[in-house]
Every structure is written in C-alpha cells, then in structure tokens.
C-alpha atoms as a PDB file:
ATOM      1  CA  UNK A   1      82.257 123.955  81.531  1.00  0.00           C
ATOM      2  CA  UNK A   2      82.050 126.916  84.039  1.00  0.00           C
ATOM      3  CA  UNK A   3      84.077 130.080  82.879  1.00  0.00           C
ATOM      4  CA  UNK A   4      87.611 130.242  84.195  1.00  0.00           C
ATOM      5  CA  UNK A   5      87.662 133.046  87.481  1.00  0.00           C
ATOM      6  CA  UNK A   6      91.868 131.928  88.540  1.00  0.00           C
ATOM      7  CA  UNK A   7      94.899 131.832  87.298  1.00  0.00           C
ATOM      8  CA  UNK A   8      94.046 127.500  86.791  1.00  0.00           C
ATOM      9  CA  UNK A   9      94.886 126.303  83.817  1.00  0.00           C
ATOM     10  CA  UNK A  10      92.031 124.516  81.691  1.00  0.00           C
ATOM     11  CA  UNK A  11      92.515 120.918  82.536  1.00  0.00           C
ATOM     12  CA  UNK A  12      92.566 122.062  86.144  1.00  0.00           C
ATOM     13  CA  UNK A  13      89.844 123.515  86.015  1.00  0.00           C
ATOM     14  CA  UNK A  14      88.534 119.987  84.843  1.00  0.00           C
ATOM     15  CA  UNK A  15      90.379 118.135  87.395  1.00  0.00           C
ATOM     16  CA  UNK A  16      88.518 120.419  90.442  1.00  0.00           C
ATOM     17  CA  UNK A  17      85.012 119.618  88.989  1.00  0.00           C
ATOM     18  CA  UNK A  18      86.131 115.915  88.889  1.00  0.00           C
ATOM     19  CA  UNK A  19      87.418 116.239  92.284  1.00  0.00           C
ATOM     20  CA  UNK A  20      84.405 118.001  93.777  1.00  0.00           C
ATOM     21  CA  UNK A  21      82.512 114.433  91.866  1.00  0.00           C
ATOM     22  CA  UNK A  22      84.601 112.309  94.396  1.00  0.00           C
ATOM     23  CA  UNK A  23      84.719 114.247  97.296  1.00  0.00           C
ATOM     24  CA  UNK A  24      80.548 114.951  97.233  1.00  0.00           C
ATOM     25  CA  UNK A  25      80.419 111.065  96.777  1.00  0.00           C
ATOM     26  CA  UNK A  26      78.803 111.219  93.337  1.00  0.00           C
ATOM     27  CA  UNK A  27      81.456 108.460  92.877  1.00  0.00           C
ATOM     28  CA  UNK A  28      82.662 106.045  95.738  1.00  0.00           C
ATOM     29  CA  UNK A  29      85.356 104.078  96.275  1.00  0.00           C
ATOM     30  CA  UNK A  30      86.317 101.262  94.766  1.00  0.00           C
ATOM     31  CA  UNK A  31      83.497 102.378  91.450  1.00  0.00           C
ATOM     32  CA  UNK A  32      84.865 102.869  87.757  1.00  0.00           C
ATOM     33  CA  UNK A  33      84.375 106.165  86.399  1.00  0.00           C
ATOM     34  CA  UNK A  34      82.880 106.530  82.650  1.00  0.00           C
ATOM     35  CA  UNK A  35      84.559 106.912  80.271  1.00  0.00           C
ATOM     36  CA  UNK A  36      86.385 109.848  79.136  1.00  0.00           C
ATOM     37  CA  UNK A  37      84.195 110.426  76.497  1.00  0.00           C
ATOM     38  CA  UNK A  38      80.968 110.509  78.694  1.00  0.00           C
ATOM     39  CA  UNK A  39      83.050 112.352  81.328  1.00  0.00           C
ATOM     40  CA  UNK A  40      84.172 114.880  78.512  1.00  0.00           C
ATOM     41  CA  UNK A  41      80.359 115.093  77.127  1.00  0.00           C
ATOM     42  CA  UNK A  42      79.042 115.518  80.751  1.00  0.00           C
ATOM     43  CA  UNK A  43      81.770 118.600  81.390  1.00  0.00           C
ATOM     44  CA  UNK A  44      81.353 120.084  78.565  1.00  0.00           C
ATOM     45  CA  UNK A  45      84.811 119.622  77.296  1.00  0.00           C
ATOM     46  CA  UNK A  46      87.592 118.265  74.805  1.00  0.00           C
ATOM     47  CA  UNK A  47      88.405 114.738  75.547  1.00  0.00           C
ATOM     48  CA  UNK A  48      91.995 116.059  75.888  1.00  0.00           C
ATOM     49  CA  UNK A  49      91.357 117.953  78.932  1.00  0.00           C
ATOM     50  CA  UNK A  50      89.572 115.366  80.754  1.00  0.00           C
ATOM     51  CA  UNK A  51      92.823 112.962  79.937  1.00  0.00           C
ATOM     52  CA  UNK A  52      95.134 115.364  81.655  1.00  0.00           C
ATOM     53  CA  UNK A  53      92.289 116.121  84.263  1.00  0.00           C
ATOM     54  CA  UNK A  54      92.564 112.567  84.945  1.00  0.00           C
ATOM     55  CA  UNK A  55      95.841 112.369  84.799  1.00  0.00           C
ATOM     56  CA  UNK A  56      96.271 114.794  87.996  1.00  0.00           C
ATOM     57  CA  UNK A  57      93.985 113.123  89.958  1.00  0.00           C
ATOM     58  CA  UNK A  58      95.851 109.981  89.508  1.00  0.00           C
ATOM     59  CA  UNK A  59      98.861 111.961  90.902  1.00  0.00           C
ATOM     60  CA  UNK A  60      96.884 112.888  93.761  1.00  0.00           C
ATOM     61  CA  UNK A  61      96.133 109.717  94.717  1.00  0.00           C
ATOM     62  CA  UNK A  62      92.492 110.279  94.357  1.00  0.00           C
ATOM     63  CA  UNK A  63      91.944 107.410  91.412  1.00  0.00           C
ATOM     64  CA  UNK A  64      93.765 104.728  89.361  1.00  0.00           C
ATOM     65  CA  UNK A  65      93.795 104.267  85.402  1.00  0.00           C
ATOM     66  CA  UNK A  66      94.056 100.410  84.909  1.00  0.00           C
ATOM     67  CA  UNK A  67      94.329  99.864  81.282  1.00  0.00           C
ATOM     68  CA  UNK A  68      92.102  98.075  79.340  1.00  0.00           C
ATOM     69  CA  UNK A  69      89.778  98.346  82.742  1.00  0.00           C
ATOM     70  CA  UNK A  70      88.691 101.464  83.074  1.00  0.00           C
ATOM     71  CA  UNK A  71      89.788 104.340  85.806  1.00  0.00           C
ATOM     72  CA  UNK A  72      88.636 103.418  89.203  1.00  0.00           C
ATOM     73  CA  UNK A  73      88.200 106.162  91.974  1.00  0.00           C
ATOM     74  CA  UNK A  74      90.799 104.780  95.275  1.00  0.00           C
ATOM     75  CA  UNK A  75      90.236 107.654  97.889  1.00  0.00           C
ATOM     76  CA  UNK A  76      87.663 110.212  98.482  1.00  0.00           C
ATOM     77  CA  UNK A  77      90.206 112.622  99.814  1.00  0.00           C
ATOM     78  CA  UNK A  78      93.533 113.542  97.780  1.00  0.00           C
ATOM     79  CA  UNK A  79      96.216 111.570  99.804  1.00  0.00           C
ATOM     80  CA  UNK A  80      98.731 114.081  97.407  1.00  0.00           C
ATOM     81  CA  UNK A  81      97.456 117.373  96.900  1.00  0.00           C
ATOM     82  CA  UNK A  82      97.893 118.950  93.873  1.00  0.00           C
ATOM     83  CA  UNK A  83      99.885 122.031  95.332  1.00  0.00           C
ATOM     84  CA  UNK A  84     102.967 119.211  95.442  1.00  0.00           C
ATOM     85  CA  UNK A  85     103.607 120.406  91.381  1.00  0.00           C
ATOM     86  CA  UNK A  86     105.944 123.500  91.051  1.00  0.00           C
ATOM     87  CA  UNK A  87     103.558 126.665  90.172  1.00  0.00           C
ATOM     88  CA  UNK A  88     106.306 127.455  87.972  1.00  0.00           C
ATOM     89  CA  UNK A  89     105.694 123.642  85.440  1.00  0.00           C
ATOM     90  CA  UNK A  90     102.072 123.315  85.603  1.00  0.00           C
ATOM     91  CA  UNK A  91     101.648 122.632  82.108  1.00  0.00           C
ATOM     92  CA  UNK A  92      99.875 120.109  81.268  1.00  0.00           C
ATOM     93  CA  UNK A  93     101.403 117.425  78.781  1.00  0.00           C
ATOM     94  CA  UNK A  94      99.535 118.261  75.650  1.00  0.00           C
ATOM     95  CA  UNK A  95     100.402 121.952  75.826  1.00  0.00           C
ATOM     96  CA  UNK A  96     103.973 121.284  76.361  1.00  0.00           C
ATOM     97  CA  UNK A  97     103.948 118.957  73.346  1.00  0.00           C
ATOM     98  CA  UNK A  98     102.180 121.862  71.409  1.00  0.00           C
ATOM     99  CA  UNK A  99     104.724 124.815  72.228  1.00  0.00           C
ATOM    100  CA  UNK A 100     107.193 122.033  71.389  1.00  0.00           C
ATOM    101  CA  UNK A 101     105.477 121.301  67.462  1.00  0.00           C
ATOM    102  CA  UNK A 102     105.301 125.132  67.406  1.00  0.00           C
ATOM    103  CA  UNK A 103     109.183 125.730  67.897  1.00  0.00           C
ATOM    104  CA  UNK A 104     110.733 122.522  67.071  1.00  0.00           C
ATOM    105  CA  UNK A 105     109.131 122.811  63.473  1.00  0.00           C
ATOM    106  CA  UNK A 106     110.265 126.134  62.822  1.00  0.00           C
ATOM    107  CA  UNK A 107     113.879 125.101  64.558  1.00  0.00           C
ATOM    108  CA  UNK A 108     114.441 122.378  62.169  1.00  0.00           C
ATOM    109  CA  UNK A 109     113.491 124.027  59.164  1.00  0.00           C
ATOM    110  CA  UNK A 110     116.427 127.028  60.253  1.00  0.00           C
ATOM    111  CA  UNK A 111     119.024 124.449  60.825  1.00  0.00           C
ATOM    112  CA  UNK A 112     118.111 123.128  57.537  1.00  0.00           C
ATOM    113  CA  UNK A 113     119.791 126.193  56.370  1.00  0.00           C
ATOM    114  CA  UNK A 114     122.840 126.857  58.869  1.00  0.00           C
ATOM    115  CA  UNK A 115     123.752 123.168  59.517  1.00  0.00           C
ATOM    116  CA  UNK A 116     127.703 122.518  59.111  1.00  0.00           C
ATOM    117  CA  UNK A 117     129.067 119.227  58.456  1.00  0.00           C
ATOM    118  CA  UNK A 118     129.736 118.848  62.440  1.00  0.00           C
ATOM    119  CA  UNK A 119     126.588 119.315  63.240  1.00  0.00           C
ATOM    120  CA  UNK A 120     125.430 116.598  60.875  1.00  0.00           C
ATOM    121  CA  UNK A 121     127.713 114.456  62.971  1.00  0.00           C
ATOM    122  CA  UNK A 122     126.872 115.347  66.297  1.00  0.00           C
ATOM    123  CA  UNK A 123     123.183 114.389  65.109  1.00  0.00           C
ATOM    124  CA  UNK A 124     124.455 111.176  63.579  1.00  0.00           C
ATOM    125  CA  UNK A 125     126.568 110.153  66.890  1.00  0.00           C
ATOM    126  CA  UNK A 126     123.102 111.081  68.945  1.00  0.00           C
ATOM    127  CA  UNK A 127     121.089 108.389  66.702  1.00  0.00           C
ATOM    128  CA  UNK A 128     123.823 105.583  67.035  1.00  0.00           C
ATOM    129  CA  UNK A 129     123.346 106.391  71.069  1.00  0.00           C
ATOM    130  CA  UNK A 130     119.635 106.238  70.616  1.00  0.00           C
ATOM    131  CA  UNK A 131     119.982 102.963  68.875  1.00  0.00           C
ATOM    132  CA  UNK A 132     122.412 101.804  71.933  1.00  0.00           C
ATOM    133  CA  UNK A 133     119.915 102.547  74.420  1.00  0.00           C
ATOM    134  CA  UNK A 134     116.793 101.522  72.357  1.00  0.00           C
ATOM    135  CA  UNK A 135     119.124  97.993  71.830  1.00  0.00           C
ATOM    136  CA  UNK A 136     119.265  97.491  75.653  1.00  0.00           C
ATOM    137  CA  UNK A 137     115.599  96.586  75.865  1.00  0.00           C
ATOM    138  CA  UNK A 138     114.727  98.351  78.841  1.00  0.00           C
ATOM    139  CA  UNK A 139     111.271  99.849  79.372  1.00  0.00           C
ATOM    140  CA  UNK A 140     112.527 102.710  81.211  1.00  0.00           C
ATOM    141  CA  UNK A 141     115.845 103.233  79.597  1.00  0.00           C
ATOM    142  CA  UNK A 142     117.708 106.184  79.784  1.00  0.00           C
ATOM    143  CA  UNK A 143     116.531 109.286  76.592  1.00  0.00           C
ATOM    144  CA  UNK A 144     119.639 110.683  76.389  1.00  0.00           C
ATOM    145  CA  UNK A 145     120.166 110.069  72.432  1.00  0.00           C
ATOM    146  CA  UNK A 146     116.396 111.668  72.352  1.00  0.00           C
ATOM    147  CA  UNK A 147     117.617 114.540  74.037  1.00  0.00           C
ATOM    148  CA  UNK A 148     121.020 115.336  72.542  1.00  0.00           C
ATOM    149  CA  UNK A 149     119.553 114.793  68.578  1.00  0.00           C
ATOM    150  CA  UNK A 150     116.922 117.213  69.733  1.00  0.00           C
ATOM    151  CA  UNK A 151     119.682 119.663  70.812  1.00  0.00           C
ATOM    152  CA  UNK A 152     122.139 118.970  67.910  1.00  0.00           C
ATOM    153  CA  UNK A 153     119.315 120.004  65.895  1.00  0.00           C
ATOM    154  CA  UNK A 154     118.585 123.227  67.560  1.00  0.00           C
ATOM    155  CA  UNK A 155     122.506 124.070  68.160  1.00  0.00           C
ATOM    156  CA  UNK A 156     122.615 123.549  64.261  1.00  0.00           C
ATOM    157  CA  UNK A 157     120.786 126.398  64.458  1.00  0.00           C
ATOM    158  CA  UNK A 158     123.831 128.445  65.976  1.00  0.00           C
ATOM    159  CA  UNK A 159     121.348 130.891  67.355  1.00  0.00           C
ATOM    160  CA  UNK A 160     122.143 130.553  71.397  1.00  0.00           C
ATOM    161  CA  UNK A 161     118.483 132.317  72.359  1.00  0.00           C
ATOM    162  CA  UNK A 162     116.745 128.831  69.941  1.00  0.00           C
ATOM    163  CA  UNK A 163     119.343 126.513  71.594  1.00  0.00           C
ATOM    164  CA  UNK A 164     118.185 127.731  75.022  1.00  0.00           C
ATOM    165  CA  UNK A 165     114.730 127.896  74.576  1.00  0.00           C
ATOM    166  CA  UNK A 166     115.151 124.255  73.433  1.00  0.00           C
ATOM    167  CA  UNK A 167     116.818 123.528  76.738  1.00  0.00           C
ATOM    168  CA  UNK A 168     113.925 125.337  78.638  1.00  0.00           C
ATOM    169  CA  UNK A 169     110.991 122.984  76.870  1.00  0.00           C
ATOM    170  CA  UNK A 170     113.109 119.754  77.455  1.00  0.00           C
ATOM    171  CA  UNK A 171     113.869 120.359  81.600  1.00  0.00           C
ATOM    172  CA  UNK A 172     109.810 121.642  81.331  1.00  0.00           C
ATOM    173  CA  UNK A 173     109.101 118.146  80.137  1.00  0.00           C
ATOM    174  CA  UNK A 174     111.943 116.188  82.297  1.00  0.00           C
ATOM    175  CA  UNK A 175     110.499 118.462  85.638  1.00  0.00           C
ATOM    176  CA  UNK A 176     106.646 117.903  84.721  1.00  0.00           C
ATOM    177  CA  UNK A 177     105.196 115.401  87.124  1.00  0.00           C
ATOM    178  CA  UNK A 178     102.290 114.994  84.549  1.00  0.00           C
ATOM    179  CA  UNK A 179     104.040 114.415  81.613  1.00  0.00           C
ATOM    180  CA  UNK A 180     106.092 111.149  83.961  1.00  0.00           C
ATOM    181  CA  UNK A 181     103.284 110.385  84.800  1.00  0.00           C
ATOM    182  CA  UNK A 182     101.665 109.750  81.177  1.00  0.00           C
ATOM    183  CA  UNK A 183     104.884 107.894  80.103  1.00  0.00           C
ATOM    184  CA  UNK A 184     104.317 105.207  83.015  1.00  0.00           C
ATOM    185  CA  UNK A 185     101.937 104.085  80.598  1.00  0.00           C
ATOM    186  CA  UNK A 186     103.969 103.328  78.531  1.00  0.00           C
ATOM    187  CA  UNK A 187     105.091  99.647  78.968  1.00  0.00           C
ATOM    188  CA  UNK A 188     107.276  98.184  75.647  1.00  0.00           C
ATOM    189  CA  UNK A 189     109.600  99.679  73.144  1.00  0.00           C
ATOM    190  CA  UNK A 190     107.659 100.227  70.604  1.00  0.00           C
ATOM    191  CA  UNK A 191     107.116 103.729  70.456  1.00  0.00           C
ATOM    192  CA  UNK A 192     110.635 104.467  70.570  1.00  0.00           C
ATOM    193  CA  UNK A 193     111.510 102.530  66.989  1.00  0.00           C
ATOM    194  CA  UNK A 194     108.755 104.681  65.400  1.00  0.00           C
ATOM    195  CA  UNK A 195     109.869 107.804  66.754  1.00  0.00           C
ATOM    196  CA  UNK A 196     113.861 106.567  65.933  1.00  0.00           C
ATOM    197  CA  UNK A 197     112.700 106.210  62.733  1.00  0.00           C
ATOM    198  CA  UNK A 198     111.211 109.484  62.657  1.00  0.00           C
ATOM    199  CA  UNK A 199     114.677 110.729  63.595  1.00  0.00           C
ATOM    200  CA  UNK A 200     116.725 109.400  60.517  1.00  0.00           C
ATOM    201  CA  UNK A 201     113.987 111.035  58.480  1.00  0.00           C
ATOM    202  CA  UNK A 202     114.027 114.232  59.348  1.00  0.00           C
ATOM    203  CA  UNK A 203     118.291 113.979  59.637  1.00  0.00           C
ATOM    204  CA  UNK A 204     117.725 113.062  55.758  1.00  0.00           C
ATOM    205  CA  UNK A 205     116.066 116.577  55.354  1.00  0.00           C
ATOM    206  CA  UNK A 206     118.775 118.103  57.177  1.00  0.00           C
ATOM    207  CA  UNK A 207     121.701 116.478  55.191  1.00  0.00           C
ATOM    208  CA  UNK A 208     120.001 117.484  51.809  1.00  0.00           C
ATOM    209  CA  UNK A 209     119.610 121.177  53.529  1.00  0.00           C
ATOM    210  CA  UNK A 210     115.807 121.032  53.227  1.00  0.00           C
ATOM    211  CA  UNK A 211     114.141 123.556  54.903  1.00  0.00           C
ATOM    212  CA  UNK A 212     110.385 122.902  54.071  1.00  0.00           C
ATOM    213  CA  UNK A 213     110.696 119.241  54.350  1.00  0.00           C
ATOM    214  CA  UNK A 214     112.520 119.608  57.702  1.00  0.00           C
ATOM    215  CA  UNK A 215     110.100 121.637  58.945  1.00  0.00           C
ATOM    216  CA  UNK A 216     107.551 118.896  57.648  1.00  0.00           C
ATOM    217  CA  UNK A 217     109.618 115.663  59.305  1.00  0.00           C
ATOM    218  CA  UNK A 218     109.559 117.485  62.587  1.00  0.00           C
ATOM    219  CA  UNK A 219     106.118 118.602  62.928  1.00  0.00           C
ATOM    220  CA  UNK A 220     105.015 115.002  62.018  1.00  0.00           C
ATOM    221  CA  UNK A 221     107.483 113.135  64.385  1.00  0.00           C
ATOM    222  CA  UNK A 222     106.068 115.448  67.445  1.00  0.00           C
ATOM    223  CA  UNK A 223     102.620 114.833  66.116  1.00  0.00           C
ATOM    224  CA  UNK A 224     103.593 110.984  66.316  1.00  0.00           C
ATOM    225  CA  UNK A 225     104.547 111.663  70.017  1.00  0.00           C
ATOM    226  CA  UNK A 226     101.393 112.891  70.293  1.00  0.00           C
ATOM    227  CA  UNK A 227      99.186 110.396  69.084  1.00  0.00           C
ATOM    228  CA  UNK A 228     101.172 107.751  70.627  1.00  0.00           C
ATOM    229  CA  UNK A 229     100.712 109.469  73.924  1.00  0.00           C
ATOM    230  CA  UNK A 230      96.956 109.991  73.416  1.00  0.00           C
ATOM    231  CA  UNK A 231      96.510 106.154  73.509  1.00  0.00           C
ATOM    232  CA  UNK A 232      97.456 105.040  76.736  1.00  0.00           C
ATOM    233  CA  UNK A 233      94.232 105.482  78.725  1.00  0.00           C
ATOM    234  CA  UNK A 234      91.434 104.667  75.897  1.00  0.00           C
ATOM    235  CA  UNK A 235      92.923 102.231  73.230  1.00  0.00           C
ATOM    236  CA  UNK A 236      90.395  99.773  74.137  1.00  0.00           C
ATOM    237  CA  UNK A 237      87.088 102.045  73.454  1.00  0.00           C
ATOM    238  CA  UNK A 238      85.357 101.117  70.045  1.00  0.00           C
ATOM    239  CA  UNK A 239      84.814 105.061  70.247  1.00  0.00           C
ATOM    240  CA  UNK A 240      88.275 106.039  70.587  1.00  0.00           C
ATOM    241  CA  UNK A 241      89.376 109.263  68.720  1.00  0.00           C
ATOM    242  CA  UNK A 242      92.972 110.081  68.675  1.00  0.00           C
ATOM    243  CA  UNK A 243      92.639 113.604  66.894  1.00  0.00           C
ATOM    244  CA  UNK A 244      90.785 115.458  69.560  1.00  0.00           C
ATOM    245  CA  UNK A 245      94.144 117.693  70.343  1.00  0.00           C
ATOM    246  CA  UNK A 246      94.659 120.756  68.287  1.00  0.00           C
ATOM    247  CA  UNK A 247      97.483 120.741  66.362  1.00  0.00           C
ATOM    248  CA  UNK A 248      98.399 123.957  65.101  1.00  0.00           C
ATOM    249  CA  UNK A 249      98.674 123.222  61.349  1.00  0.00           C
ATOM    250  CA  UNK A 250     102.130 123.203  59.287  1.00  0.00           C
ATOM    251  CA  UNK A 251     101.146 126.103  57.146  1.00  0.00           C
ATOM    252  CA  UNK A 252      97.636 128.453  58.003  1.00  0.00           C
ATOM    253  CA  UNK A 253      96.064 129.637  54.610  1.00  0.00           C
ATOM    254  CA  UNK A 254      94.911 133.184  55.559  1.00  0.00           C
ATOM    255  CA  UNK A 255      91.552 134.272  55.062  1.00  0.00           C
ATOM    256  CA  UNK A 256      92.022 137.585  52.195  1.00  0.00           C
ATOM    257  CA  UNK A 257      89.186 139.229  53.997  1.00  0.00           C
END
C-alpha cells in the first residue's frame, strides 16, 4: 500500500486505489471483483480496510455487494461522490466500533462502582423496551432500547464529561453513512437476541457491582458487534477470517524492559 501523503484516512486511501481500478477499466461493468482477500493481498492490506474500502464505493454508486455473489462493479464513474460524507464523521465503521470497545469497557467497569439503585432501573426499563422492539419483528426496527441501556450505563457513571462523550460516539454512529450502510446487510433479527442477551449479562455485573467483570461483559458484547458486522460481505468464502480487526485487548501485559 502506498504511504499516506493527505489527511485520508486508511480505508480511503484503499477505496481511491480501488477507484482508480474502475475508472482505468482494469475492471468493467457489469464484472465481479475478487474477493476481498485477493483484493486485500493485491493492496497490500488488512482485509478490514478493503471491507470498508468497499463499503464506500458501494455508497458512491460505483459497485454493488450481492451476498453470497460476490461484489460486482455498476458504473465506471462515481454517480455519488464521496465528498457527499460530512468531513467532520468520516470514520470508518470499524474504528468507530474500536473507540467505542476502548471507552465503553472502561465506562462500564466505573458504573460498576457508582451505580444507584435507579440507575439499575433505568437499565432494566431500557431492556424490557429492547425486548418490545426486538418482539415487533421488524428488520429495521427502531434501537432506541440499544441506545438508552447504553446511556443508562454511562449516566450510572454520574460523570457528565463520560455521559457526553457517550452521546458523541452514538450520533457518530447514527450520522455515519458507512456504518448505515453496513447494517443494510443486515436482513433478520438475529443479531439483535445475541447482543440482548449480551445486555442482561453485563446488567448482572452491574447489579452485583462488578467492576472487572463489567468491564469484561462489555468489551465482549462490542466485540460480538463486531464480528457479527464483519460477516455480511464474506460469510460464504471457505477462507473467511473474522479476526482480521484489531481489538485492543482487555488488559496489555507490559513488557518490564
């Protein structure tokens, strides 16, 4: 991969050189890409970037992801142009869901400490709405009992500058074109039972005022997002490999030296 001379983030960087592919004709219209893992070998980069590389271009217009096809290039020219994303939210997916392990870990295991009995109930009142929506059976139903266990969580806190940072990572992720458009993928309910369940475990934590294995139950639920995420373009590739994004690990043994 060529060294970075902008301000682009890494899987833009990607995205250009797969542009440039298109645009120079290396593939036409109406032809199916490789994979990502030939695309990824080929560009000298993580499999991760090339899935949010991808993942732009699709916005643009410039190619299609059918799944269990393949992605197919459908104009040679970006009908959308990438300048359409606020400057301001160009993160891509992945990173967002990193900064969100990072902090969401570490806000969990401080609640653990400072929750009060109402919090426990605001949580509790955000699961039965989760369980409401999640009931409904629509694909696309509404992740409001997502959001507000989230922020019960981090208001348990009582620390206003967590509570807003929280706020800032969620409207990151509602405002992020890129991260919509990797939930289109999406298409049953699934998902959202595991990560429900994830919920009630880490509220157990919480109600038995246990910091480490809060900490723990969060970092595993958003590394659950991840994975599940991670899926949606390659789950039919006998090579698939869903641990190519870094996750920063729970606890970093320091090197004495």
């Amino acid at each position: 991969m060529k060294t970075p001379t902008s301000a682009q983030r890494p899987y833009q960087e990607v995205g250009e050189m797969l542009r440039n592919m298109i645009t120079q004709k290396q593939y036409a219209v109406g032809q199916r890409l490789p994979p990502e893992r030939e695309l990824a070998a080929l560009l000298d980069v993580t499999r991760t970037l090339v899935r949010e590389a991808l993942i732009m271009l699709e916005l643009e217009g410039l190619i299609e992801v059918r799944r269990g096809a393949g992605i197919y290039v459908i104009h040679d020219t970006p009908p959308h142009p990438a300048s359409s994303q606020k400057a301001s939210n160009d993160a891509g997916p992945f990173e967002m869901l990193q900064a969100r392990q990072l902090l969401e870990s570490n806000i969990a295991e401080f609640a653990a400490l400072q929750a009060t009995r109402e919090d426990i109930m605001k949580m509790r009142q955000a699961l039965e709405l989760e369980e409401k929506e999640l009931a409904s059976g629509a694909v696309n139903q509404s992740e409001n009992g997502d959001r507000n266990f989230h922020l019960a969580i981090a208001e348990a806190t009582h620390n206003s500058m967590l509570v807003e940072l929280f706020k800032q990572s969620w409207q990151w992720r509602e405002d992020n074109v890129m991260w919509s458009q990797l939930h289109r993928h999406l298409i049953n309910n699934d998902y959202r039972k595991q990560w429900l369940d994830d919920h009630k475990k880490i509220l157990a934590t919480l109600v038995k005022k246990d910091a480490r294995a809060a900490k723990q139950a969060m970092w595993e639920h958003l590394e659950n997002v991840k994975q599940r995420l991670l899926e949606f373009s390659d789950v039919d590739d006998i090579d698939f490999d869903g641990y190519l994004f870094e996750s920063w690990p729970l606890y970093v043994t320091r090197n004495p030296n």
